[in-house]
C-alpha atoms as a PDB file:
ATOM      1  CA  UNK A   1      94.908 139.594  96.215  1.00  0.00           C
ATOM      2  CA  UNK A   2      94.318 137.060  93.606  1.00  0.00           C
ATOM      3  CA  UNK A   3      91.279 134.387  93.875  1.00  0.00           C
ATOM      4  CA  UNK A   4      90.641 131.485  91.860  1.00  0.00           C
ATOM      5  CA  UNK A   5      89.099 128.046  92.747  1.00  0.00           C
ATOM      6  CA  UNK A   6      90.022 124.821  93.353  1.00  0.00           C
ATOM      7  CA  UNK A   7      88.962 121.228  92.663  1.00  0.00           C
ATOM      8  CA  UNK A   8      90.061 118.399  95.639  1.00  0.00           C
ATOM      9  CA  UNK A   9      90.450 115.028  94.139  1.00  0.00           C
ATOM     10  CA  UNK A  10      87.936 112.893  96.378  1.00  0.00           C
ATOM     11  CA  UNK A  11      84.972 111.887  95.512  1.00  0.00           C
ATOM     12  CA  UNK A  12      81.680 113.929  97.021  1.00  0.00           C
ATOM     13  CA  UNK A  13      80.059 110.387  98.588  1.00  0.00           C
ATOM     14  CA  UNK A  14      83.446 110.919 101.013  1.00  0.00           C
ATOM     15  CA  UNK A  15      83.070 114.271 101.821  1.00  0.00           C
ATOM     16  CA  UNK A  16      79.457 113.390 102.412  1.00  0.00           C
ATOM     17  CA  UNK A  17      80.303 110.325 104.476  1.00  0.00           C
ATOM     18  CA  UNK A  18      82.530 112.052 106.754  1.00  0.00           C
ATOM     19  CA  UNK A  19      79.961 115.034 107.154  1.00  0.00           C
ATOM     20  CA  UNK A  20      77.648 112.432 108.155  1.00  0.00           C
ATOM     21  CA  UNK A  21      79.995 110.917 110.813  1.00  0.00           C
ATOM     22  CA  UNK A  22      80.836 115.010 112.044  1.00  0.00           C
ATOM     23  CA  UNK A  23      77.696 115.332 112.597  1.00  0.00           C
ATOM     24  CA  UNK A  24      76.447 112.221 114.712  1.00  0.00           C
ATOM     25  CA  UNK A  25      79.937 113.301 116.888  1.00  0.00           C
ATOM     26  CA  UNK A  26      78.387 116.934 117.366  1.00  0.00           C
ATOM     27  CA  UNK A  27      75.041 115.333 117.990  1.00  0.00           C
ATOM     28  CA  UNK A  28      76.599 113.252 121.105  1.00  0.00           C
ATOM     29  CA  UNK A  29      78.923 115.592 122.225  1.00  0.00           C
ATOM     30  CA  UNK A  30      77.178 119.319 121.523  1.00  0.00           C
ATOM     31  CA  UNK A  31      75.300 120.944 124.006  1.00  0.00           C
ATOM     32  CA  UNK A  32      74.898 124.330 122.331  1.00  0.00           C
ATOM     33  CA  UNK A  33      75.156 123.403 118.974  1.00  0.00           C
ATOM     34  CA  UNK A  34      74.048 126.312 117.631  1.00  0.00           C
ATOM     35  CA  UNK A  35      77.738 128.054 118.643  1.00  0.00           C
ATOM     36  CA  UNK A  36      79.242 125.817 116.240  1.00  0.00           C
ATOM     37  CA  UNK A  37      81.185 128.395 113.347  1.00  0.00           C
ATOM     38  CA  UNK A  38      81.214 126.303 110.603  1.00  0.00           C
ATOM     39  CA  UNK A  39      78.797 123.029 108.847  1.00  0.00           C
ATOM     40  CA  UNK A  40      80.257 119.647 109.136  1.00  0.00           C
ATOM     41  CA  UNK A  41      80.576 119.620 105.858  1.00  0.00           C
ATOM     42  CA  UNK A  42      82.844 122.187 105.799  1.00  0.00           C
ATOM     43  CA  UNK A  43      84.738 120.632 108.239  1.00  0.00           C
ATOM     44  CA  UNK A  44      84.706 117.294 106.713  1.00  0.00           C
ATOM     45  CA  UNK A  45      86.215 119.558 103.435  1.00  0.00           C
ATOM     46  CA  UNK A  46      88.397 121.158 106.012  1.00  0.00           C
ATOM     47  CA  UNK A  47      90.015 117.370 107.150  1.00  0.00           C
ATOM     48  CA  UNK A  48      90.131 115.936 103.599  1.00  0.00           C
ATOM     49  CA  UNK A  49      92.247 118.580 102.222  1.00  0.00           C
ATOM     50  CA  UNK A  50      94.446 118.331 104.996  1.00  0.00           C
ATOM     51  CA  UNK A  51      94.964 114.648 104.757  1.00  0.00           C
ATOM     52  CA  UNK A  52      94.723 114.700 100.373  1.00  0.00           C
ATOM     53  CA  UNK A  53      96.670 117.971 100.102  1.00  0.00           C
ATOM     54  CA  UNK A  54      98.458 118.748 103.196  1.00  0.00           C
ATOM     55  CA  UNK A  55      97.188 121.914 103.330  1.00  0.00           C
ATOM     56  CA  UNK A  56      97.854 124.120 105.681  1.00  0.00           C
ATOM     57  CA  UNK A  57      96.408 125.006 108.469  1.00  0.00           C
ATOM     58  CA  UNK A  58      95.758 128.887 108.416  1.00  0.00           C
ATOM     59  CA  UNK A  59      94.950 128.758 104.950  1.00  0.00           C
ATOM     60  CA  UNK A  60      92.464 126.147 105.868  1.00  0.00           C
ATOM     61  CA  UNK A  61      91.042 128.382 108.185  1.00  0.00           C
ATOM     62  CA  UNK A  62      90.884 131.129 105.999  1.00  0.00           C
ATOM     63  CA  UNK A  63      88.942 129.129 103.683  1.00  0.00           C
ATOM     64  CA  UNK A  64      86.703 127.580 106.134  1.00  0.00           C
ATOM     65  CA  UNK A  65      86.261 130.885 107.513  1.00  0.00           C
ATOM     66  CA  UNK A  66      87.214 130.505 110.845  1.00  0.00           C
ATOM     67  CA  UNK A  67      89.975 131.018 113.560  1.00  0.00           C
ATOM     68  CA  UNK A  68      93.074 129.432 113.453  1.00  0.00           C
ATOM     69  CA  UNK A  69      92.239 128.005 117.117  1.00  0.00           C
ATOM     70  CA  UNK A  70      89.240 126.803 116.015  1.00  0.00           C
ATOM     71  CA  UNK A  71      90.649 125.469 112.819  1.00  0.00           C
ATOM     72  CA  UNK A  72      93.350 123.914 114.371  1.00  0.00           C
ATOM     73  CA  UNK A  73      90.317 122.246 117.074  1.00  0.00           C
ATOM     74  CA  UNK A  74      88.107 121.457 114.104  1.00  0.00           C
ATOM     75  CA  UNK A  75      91.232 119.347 112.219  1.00  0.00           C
ATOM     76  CA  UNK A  76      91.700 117.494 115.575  1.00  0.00           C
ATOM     77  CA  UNK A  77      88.315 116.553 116.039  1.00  0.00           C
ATOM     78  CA  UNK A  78      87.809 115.590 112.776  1.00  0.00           C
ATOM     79  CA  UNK A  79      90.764 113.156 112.921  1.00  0.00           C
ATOM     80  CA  UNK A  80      89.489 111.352 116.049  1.00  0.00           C
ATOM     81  CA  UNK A  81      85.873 111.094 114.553  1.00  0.00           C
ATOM     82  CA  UNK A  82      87.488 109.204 111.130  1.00  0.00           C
ATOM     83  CA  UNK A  83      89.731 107.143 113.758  1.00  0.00           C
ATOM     84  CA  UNK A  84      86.775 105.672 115.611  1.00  0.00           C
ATOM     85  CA  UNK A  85      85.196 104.341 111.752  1.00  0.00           C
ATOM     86  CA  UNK A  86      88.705 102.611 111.287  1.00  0.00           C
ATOM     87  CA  UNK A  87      88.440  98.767 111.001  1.00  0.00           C
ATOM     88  CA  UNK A  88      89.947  96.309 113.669  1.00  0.00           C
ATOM     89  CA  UNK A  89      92.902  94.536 112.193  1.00  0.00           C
ATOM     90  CA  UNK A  90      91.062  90.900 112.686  1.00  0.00           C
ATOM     91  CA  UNK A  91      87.670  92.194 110.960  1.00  0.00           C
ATOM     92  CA  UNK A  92      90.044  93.515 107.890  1.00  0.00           C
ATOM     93  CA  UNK A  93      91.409  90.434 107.870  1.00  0.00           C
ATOM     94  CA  UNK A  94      88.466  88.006 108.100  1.00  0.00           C
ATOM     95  CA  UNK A  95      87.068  89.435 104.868  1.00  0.00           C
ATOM     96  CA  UNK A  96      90.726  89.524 102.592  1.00  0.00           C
ATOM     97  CA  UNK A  97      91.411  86.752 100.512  1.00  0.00           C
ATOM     98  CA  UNK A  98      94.372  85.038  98.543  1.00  0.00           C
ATOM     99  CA  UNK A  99      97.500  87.453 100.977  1.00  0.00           C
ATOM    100  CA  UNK A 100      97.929  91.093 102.627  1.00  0.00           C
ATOM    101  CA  UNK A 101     101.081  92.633 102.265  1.00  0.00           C
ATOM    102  CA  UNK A 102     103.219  94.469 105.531  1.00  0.00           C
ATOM    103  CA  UNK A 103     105.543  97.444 104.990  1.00  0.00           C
ATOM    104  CA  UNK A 104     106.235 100.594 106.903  1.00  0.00           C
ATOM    105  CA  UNK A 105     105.791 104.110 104.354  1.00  0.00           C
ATOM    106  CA  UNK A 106     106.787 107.222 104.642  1.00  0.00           C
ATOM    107  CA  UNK A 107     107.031 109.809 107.645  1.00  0.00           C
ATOM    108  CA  UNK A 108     105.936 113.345 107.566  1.00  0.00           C
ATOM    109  CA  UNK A 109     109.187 115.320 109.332  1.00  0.00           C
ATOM    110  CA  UNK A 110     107.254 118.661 109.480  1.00  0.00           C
ATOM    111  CA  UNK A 111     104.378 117.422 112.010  1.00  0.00           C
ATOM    112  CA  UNK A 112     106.621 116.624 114.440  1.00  0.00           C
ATOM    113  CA  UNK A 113     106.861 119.522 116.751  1.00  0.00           C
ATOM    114  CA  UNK A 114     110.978 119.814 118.058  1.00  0.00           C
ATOM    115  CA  UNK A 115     109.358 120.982 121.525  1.00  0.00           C
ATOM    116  CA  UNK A 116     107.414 117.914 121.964  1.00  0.00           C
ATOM    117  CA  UNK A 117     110.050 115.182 120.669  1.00  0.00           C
ATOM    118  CA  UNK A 118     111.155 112.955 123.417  1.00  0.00           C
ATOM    119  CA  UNK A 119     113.983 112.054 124.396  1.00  0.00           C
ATOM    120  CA  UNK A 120     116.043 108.593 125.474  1.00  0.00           C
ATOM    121  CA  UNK A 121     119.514 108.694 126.755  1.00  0.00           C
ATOM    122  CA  UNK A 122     119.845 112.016 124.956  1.00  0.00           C
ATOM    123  CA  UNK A 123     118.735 110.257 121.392  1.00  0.00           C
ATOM    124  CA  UNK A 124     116.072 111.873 119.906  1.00  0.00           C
ATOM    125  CA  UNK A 125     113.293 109.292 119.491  1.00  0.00           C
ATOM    126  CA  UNK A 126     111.694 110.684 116.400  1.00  0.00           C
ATOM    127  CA  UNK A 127     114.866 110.895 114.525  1.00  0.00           C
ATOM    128  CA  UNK A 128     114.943 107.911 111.778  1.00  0.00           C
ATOM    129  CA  UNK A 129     118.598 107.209 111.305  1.00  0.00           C
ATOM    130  CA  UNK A 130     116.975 104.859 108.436  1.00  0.00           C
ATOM    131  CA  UNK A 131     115.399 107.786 106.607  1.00  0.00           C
ATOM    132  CA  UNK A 132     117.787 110.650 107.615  1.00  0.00           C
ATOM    133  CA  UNK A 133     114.521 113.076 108.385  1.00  0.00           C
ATOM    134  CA  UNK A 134     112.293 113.085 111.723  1.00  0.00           C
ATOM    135  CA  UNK A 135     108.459 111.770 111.533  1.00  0.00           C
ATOM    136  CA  UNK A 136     106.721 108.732 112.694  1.00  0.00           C
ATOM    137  CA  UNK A 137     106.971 104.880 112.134  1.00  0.00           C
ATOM    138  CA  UNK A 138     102.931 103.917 110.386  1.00  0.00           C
ATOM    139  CA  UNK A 139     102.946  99.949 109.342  1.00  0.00           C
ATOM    140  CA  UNK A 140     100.386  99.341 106.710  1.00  0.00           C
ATOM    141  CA  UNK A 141      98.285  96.006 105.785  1.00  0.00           C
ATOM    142  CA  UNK A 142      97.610  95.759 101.749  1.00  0.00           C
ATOM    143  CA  UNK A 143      95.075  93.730 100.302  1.00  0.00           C
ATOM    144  CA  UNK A 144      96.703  91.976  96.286  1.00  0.00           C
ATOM    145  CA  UNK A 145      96.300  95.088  94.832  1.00  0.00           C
ATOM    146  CA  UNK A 146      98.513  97.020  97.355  1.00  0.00           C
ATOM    147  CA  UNK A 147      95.837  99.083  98.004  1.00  0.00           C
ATOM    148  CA  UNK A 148      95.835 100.118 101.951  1.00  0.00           C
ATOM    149  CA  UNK A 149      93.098  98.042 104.096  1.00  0.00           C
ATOM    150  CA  UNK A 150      94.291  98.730 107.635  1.00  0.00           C
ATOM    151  CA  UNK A 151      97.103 100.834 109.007  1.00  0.00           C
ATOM    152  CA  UNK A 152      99.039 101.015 112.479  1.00  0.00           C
ATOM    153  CA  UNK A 153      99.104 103.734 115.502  1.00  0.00           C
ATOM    154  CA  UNK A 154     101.635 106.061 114.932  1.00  0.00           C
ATOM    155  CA  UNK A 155     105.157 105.005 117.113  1.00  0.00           C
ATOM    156  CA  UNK A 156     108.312 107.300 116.591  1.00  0.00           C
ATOM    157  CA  UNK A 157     110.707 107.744 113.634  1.00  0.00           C
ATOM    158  CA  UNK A 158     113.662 105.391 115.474  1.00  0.00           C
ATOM    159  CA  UNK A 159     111.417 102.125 115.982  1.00  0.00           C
ATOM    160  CA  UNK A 160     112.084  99.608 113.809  1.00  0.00           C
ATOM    161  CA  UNK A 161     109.828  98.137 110.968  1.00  0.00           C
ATOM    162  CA  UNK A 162     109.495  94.804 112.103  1.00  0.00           C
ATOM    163  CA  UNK A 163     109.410  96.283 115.988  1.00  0.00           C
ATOM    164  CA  UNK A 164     106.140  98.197 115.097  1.00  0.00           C
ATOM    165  CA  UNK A 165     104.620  95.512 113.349  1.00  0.00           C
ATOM    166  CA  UNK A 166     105.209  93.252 116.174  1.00  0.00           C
ATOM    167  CA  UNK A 167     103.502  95.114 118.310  1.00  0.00           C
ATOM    168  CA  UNK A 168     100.724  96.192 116.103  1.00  0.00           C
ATOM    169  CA  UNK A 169     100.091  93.660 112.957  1.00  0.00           C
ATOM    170  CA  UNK A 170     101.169  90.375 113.781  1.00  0.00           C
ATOM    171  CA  UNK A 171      99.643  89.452 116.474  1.00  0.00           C
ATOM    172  CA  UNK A 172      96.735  89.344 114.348  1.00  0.00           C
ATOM    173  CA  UNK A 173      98.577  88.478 111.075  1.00  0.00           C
ATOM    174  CA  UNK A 174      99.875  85.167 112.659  1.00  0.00           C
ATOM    175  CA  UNK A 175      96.706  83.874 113.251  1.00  0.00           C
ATOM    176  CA  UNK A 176      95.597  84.713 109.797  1.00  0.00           C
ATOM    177  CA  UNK A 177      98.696  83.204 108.341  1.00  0.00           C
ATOM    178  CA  UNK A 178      97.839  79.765 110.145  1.00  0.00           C
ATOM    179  CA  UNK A 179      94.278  79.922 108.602  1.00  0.00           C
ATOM    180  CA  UNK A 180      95.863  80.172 104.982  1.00  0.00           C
ATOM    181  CA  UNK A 181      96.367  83.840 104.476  1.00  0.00           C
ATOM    182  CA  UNK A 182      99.851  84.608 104.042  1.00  0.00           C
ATOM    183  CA  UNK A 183     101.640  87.882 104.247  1.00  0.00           C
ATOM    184  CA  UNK A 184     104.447  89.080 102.098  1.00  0.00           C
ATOM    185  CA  UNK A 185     107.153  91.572 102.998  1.00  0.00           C
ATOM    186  CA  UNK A 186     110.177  92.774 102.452  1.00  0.00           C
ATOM    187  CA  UNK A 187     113.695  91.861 103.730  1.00  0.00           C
ATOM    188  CA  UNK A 188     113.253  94.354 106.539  1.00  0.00           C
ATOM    189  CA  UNK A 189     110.995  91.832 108.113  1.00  0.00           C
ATOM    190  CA  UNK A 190     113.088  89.111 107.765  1.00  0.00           C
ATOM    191  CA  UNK A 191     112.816  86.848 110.825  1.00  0.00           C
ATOM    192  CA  UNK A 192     109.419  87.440 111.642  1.00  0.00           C
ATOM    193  CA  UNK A 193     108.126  84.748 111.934  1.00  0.00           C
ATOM    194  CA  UNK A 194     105.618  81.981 110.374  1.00  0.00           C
ATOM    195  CA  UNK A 195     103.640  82.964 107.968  1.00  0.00           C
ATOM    196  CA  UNK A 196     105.229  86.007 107.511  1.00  0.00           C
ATOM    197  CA  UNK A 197     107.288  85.648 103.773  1.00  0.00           C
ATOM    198  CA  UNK A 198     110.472  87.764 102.946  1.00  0.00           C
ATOM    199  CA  UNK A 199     112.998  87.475 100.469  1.00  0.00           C
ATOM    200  CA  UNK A 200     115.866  85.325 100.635  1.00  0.00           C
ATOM    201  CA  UNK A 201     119.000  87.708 101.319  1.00  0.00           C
ATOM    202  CA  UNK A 202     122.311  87.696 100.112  1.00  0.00           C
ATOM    203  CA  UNK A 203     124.234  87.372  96.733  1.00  0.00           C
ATOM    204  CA  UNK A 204     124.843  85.165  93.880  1.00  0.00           C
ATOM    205  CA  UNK A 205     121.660  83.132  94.778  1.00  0.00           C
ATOM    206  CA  UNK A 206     120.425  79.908  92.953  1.00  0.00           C
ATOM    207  CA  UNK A 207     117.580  79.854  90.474  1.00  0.00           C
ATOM    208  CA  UNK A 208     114.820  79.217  93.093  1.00  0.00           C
ATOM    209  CA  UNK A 209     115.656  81.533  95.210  1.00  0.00           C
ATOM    210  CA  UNK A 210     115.890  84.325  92.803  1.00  0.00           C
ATOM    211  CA  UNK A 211     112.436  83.505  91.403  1.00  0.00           C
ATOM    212  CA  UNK A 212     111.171  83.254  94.620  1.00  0.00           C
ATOM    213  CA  UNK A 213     112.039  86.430  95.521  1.00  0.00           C
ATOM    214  CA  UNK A 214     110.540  87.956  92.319  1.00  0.00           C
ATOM    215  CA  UNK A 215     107.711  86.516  92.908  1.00  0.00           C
ATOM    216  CA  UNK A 216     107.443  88.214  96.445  1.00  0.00           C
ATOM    217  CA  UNK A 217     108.494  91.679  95.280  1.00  0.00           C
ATOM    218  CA  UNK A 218     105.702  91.185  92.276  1.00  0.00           C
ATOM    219  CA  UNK A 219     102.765  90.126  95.069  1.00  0.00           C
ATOM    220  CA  UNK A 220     103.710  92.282  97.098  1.00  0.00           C
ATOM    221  CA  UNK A 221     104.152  95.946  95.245  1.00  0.00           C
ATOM    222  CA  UNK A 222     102.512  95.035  92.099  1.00  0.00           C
ATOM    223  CA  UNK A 223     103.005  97.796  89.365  1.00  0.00           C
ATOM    224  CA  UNK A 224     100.759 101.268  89.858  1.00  0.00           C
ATOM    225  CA  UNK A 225     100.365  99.903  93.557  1.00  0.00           C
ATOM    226  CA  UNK A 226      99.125 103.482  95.909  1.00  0.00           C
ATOM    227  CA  UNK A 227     101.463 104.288  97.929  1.00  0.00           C
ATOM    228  CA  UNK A 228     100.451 105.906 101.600  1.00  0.00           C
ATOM    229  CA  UNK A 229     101.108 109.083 102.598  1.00  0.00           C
END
């Protein structure tokens, strides 16, 4: 079997940040702590690489030098415990400045388990008849950049873009709007609401419009922009 090492491309101050939040979790919840099989650290390497990488489970185990079960356990946990340090939508946007940006990005078909997909009046909910592929519906808040300040609870693969954000985003993006900061989207979201700024649809459109709606596309998914996974 051949070995040979690899580099994951975070910086160590995360690592070490989530290692630190592990282990004030294990600290509350532990009451034999000593029957733990692996460091936080490793498991903070162990939920990085999954999230960076999409690595694999057993060969995250492998690595980690663990179970499956308990690698499988381990990912879980570590999810929850990065969750819980997630910004409220409000606090995100009482310190952005000049606009946010709304849009819905991609879905991850293979981490939807086929025995655990509901169903409604025999439609399978976590089919996206947008996307073609199964997954979930994420709606993210950008700061100018495009670079991802705040994203959404997960809903399934069939609910709308402007259906998730309504129940997720704008409740606390109208607000914000009213105070001066503005949100731009895309024609998905048209009829939103206040506050909320789409492109103009439609064809053959005057002067204005067009440069209005180059100006939205440019503020909102300025060149080199991240996109999220």
């Amino acid at each position: 079997m051949l070995s040979y090492r690899a580099t994951l491309d975070v910086p160590v101050d995360t690592v070490a940040r989530v290692s630190r939040w592990i282990q004030a979790h294990r600290k509350r919840i532990d009451t034999r702590p000593w029957q733990r099989a692996a460091t936080s650290w490793t498991q903070a390497v162990l939920v990085l690489r999954w999230l960076i990488d999409d690595t694999d489970p057993p060969l995250l185990a492998h690595d980690a030098k663990v179970s499956q079960a308990t690698a499988y356990r381990y990912l879980h946990e570590a999810i929850d415990v990065i969750a819980q340090q997630a910004p409220d939508l409000h606090e995100v946007l009482a310190a952005a400045t000049g606009r946010v940006g709304v849009r819905g990005p991609g879905r991850h078909p293979h981490r939807i388990d086929p025995q655990h997909r509901p169903l409604r009046a025999g439609h399978d909910l976590w089919y996206s008849g947008k996307h073609h592929t199964h997954g979930g519906n994420i709606q993210v808040v950008t700061d100018p950049t495009g670079f991802p300040v705040w994203t959404s609870p997960v809903e399934p693969g069939s609910t709308h873009d402007i259906t998730c954000a309504r129940t997720h985003a704008f409740p606390a993006l109208y607000p914000a709007a009213a105070a001066g900061l503005p949100t731009l989207a895309d024609k998905g979201y048209t009829g939103a609401g206040i506050g909320i700024h789409v492109p103009v649809k439609g064809t053959n459109l005057g002067v204005d419009n067009r440069a209005r709606n180059l100006l939205i596309t440019a503020l909102r998914a300025p060149p080199n922009a991240p996109t999220p996974r």
